[in-house]
N, C-alpha and C. Protein backbone atom coordinates (compact mmCIF):
# COMPACT_ATOMS: atom_id res chain seq x y z
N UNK A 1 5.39 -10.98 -2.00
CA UNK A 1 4.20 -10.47 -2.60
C UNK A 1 3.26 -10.05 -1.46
N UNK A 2 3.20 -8.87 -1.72
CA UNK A 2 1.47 -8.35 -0.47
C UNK A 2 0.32 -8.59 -1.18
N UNK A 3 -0.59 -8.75 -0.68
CA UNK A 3 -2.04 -8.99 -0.61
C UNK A 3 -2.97 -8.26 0.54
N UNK A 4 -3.66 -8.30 0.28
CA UNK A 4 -4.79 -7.78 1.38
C UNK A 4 -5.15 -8.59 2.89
N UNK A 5 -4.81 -9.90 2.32
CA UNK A 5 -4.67 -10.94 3.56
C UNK A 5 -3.75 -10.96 4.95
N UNK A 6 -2.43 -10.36 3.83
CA UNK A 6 -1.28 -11.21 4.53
C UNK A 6 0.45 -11.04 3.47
N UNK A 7 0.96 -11.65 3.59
CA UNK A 7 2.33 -11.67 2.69
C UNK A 7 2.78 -12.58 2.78
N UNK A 8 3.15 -12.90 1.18
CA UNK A 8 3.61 -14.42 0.99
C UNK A 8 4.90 -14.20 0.29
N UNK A 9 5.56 -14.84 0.34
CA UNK A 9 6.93 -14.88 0.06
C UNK A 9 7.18 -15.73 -0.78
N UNK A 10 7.86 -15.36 -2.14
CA UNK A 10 7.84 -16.74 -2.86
C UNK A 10 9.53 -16.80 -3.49
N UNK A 11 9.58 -18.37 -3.29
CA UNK A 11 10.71 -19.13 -3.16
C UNK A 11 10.77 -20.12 -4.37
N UNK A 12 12.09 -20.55 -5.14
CA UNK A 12 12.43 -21.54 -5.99
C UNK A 12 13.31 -22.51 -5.84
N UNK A 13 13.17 -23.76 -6.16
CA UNK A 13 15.17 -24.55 -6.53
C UNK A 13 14.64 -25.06 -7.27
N UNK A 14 15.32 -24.71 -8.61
CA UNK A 14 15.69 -25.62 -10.14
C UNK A 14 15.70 -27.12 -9.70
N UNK A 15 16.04 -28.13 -8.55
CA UNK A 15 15.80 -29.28 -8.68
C UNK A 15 15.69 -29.81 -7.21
N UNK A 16 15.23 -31.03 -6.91
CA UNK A 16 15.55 -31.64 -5.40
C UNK A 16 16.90 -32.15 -5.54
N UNK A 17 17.64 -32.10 -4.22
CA UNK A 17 18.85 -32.53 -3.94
C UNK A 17 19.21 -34.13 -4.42
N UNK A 18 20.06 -34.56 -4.94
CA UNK A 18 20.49 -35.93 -5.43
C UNK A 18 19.96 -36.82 -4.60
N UNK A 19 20.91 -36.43 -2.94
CA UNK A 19 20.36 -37.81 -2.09
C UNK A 19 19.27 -37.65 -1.72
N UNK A 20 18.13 -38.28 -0.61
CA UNK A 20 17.22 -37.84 -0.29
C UNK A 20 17.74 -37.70 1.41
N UNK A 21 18.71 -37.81 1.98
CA UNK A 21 18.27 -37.31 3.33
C UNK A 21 19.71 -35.93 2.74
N UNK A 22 19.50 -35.24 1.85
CA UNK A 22 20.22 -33.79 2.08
C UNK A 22 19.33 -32.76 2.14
N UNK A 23 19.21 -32.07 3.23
CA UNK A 23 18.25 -30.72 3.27
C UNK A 23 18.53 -29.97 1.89
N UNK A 24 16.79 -29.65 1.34
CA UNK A 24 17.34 -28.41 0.56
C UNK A 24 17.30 -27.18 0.61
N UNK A 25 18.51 -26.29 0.61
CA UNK A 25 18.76 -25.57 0.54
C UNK A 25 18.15 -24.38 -0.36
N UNK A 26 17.85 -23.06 0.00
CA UNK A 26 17.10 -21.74 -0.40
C UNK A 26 18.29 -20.61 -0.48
N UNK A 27 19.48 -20.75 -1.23
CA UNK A 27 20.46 -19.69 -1.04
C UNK A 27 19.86 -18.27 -0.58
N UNK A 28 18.96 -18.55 -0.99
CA UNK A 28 17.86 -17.04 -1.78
C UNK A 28 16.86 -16.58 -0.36
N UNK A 29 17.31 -17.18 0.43
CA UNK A 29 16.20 -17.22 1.60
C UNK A 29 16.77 -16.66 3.14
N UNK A 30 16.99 -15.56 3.32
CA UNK A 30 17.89 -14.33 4.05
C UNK A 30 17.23 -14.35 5.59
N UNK A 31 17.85 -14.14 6.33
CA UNK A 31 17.26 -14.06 8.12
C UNK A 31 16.40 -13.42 8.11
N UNK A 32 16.62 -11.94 7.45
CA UNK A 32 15.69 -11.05 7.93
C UNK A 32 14.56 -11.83 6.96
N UNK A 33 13.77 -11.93 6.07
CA UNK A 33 13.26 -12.43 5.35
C UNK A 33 12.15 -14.21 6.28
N UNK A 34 13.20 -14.84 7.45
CA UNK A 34 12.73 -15.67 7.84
C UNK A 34 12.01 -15.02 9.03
N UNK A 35 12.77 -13.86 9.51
CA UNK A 35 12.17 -13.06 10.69
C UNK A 35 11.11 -12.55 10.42
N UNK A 36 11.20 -11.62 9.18
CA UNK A 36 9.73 -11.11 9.13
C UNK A 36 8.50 -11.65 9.33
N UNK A 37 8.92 -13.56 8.56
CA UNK A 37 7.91 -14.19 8.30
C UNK A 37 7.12 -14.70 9.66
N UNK A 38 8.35 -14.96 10.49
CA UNK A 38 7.34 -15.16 11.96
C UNK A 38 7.28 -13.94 12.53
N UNK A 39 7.96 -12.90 12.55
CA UNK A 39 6.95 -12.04 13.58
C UNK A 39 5.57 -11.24 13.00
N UNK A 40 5.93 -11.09 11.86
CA UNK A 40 4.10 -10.91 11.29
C UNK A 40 3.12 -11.67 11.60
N UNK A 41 3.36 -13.24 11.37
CA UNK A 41 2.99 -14.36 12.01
C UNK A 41 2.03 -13.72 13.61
N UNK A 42 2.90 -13.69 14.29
CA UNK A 42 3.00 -13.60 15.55
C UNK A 42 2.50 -12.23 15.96
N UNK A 43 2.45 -11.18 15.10
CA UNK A 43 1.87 -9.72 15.30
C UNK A 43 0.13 -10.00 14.99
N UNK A 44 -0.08 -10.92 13.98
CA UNK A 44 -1.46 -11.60 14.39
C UNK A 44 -1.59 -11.21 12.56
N UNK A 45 -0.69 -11.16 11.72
CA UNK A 45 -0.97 -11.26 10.43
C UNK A 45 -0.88 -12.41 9.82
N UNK A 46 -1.36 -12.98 8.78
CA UNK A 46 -1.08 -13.77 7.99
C UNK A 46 0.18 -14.05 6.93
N UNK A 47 1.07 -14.44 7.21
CA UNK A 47 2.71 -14.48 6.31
C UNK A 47 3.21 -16.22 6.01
N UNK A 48 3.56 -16.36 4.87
CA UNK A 48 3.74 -17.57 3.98
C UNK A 48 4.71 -17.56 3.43
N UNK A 49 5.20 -18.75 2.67
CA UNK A 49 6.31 -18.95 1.86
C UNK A 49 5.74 -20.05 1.57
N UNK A 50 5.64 -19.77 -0.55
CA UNK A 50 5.43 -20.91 -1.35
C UNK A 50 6.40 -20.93 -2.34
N UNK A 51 7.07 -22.13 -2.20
CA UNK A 51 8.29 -22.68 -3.01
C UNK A 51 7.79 -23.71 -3.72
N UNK A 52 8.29 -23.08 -5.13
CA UNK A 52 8.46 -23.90 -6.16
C UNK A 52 9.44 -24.74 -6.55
N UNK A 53 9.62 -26.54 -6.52
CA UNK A 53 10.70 -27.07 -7.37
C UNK A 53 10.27 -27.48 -8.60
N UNK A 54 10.70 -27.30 -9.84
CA UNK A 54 10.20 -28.12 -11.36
C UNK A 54 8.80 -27.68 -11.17
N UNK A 55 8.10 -28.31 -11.36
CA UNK A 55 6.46 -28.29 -11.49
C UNK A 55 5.49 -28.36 -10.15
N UNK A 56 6.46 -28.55 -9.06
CA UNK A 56 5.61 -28.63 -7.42
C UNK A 56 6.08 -27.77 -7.02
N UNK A 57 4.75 -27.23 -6.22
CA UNK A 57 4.91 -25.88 -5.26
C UNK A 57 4.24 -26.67 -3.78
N UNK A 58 4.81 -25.73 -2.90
CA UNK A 58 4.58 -26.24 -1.63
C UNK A 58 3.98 -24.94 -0.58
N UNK A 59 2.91 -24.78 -0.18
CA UNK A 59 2.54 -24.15 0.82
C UNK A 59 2.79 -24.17 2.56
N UNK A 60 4.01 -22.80 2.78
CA UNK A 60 3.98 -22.99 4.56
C UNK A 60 3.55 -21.53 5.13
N UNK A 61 3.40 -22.14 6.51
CA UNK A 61 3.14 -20.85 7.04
C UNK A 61 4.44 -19.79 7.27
N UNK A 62 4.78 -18.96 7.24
CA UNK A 62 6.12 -18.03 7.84
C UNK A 62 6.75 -18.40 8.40
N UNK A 63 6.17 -18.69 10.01
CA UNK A 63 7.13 -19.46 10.70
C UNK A 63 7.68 -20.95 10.69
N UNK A 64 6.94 -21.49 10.24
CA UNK A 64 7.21 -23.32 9.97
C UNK A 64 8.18 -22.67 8.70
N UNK A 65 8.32 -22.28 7.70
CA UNK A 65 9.12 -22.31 6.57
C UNK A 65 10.81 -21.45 7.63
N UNK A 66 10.14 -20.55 8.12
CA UNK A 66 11.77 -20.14 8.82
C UNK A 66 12.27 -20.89 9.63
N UNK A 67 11.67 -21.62 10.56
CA UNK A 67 12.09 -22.47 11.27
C UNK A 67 12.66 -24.11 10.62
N UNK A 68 12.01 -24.40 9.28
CA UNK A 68 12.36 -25.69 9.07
C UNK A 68 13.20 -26.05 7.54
N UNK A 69 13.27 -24.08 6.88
CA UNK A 69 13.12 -24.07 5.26
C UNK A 69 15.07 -24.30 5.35
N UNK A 70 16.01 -24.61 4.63
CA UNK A 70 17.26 -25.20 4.74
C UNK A 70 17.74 -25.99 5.39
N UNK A 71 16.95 -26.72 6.86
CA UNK A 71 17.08 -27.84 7.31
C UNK A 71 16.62 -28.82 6.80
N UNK A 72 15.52 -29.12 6.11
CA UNK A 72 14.44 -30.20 6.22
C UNK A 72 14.80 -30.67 4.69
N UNK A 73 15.04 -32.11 4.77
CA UNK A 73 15.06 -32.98 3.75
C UNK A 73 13.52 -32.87 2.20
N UNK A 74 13.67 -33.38 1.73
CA UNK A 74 12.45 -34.09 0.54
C UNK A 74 11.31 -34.13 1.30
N UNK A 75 11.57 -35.64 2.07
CA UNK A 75 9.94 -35.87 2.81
C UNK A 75 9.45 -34.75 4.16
N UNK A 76 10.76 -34.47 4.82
CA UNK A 76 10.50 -33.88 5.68
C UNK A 76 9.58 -32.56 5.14
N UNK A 77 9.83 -31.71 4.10
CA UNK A 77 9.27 -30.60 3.75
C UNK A 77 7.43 -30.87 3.01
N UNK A 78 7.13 -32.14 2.94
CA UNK A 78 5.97 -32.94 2.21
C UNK A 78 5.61 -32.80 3.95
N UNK A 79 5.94 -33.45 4.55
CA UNK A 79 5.14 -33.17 6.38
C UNK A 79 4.97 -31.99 6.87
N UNK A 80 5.70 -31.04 6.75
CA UNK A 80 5.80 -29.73 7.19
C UNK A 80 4.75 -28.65 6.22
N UNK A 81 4.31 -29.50 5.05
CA UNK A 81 4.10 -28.02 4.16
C UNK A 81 2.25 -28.00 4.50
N UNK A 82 1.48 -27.12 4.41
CA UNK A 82 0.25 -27.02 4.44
C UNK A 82 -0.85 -27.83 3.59
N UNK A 83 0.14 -27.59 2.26
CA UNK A 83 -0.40 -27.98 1.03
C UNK A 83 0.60 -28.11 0.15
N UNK A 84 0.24 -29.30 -0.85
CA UNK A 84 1.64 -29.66 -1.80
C UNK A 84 0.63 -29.58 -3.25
N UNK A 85 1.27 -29.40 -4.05
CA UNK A 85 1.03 -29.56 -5.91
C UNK A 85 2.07 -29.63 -6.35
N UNK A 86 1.45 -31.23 -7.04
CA UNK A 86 2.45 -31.66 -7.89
C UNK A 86 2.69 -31.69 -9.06
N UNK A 87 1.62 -31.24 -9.77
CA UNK A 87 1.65 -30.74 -10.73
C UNK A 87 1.31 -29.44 -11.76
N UNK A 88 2.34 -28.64 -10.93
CA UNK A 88 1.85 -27.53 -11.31
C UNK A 88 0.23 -26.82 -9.82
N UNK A 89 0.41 -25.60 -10.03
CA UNK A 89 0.04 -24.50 -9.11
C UNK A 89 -1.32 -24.93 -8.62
N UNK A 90 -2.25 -25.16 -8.35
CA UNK A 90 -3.66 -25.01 -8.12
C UNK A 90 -3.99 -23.96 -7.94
N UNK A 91 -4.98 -22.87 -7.80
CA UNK A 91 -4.75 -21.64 -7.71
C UNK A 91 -5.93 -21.37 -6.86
N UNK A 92 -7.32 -22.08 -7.04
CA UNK A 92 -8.41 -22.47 -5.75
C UNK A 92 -7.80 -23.29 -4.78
N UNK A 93 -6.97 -24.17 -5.35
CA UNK A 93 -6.62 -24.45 -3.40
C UNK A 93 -5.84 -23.77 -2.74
N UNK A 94 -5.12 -22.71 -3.66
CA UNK A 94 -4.70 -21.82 -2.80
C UNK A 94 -4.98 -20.21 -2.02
N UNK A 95 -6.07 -20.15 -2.95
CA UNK A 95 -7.14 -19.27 -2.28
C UNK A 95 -7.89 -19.41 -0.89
N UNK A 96 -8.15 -21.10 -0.83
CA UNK A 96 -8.71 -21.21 0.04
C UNK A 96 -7.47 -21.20 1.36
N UNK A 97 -6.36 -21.72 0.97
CA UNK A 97 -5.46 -21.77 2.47
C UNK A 97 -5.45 -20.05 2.50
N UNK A 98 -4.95 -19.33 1.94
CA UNK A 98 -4.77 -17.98 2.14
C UNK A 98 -6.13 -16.98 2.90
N UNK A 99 -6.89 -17.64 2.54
CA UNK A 99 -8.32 -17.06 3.14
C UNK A 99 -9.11 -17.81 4.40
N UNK A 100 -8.13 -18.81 4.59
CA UNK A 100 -8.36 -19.96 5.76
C UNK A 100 -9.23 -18.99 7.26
N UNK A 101 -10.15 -18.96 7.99
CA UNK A 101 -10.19 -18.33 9.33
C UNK A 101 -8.89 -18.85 10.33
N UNK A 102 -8.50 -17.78 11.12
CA UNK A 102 -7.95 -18.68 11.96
C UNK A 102 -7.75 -19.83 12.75
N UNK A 103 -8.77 -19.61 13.25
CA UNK A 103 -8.94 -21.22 14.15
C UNK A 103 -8.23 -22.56 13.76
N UNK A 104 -8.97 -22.35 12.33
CA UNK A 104 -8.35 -23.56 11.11
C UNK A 104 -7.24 -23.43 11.11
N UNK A 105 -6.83 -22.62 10.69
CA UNK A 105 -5.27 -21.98 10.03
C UNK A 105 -4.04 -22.51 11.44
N UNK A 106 -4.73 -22.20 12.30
CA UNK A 106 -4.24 -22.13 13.52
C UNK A 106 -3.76 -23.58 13.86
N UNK A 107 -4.56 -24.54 13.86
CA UNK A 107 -4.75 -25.61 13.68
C UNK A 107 -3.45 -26.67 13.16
N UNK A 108 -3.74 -26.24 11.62
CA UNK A 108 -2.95 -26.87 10.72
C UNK A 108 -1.83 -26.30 11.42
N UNK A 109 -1.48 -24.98 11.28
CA UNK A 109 0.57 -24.72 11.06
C UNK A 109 0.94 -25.38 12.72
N UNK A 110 0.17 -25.31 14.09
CA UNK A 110 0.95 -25.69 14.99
C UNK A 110 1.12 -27.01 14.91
N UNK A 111 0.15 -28.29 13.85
CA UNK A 111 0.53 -29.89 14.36
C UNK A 111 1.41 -29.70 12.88
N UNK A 112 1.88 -29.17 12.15
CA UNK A 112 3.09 -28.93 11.42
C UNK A 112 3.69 -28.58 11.90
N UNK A 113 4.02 -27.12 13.16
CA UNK A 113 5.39 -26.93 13.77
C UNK A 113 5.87 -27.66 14.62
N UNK A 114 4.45 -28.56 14.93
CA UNK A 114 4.95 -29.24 15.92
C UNK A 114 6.04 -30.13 15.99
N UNK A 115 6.08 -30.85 14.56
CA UNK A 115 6.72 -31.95 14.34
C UNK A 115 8.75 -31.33 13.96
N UNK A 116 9.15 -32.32 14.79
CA UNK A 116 10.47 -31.61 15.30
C UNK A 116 11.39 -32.63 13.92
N UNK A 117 12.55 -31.81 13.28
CA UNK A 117 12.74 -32.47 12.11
C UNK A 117 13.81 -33.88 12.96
N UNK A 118 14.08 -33.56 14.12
CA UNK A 118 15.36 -34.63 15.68
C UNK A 118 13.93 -35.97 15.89
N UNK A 119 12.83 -35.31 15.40
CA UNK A 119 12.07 -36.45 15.89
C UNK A 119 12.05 -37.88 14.63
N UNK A 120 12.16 -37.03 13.24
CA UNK A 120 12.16 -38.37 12.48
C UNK A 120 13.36 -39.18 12.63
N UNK A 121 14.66 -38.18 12.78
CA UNK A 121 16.12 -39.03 13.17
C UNK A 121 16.14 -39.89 13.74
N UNK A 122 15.30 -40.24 15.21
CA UNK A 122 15.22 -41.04 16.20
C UNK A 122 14.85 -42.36 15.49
């Protein structure tokens, strides 16, 4: 989806995975598609991916979702995401991340990319 902001990308899975340490998987979620999301990122635009499971949606930035989206377990994707709803969409709190200034914005997605998914393994 474009916007005037930025481009957000939106993502589904019908359920969370049985166990909880199995990454879930985005069949639906293509290289080029993870590429775009960080180099727009990185061209100095604003680019997202909000995935919906059942009734929770999860807010990331482009690159944290390409870098972590089919690796990262249940909890791992609850650490990584910007913003979580669990019941169902919020639609002001998501105005406000989408309209975030940088600085902020900036902020949040690097102590989210920061976190390495080899670091909870340890």
């Amino acid at each position: 989806m474009n916007y005037i902001n930025g481009w957000i990308e939106l993502k589904w899975a019908r359920t969370w995975p049985t166990r909880p340490d199995t990454p879930l998987r985005i069949k639906h979620y293509t290289q080029i598609q993870k590429n775009f999301g960080k180099n727009y990122w990185k061209a100095g635009g604003k680019s997202w991916l909000l995935l919906q499971i059942k009734r929770e949606w999860f807010l990331f930035t482009g690159p944290v979702a390409a870098e972590h989206l089919g690796h990262a377990t249940r909890s791992q994707l609850f650490d990584l995401a910007l913003a979580h709803w669990s019941n169902g969409l919020n639609k002001q709190e998501l105005i406000k991340w989408l309209t975030m200034d940088w600085a902020t914005l900036n902020l949040y997605q690097w102590e989210n990319a920061s976190r390495s998914i080899d670091d909870e393994k340890e």
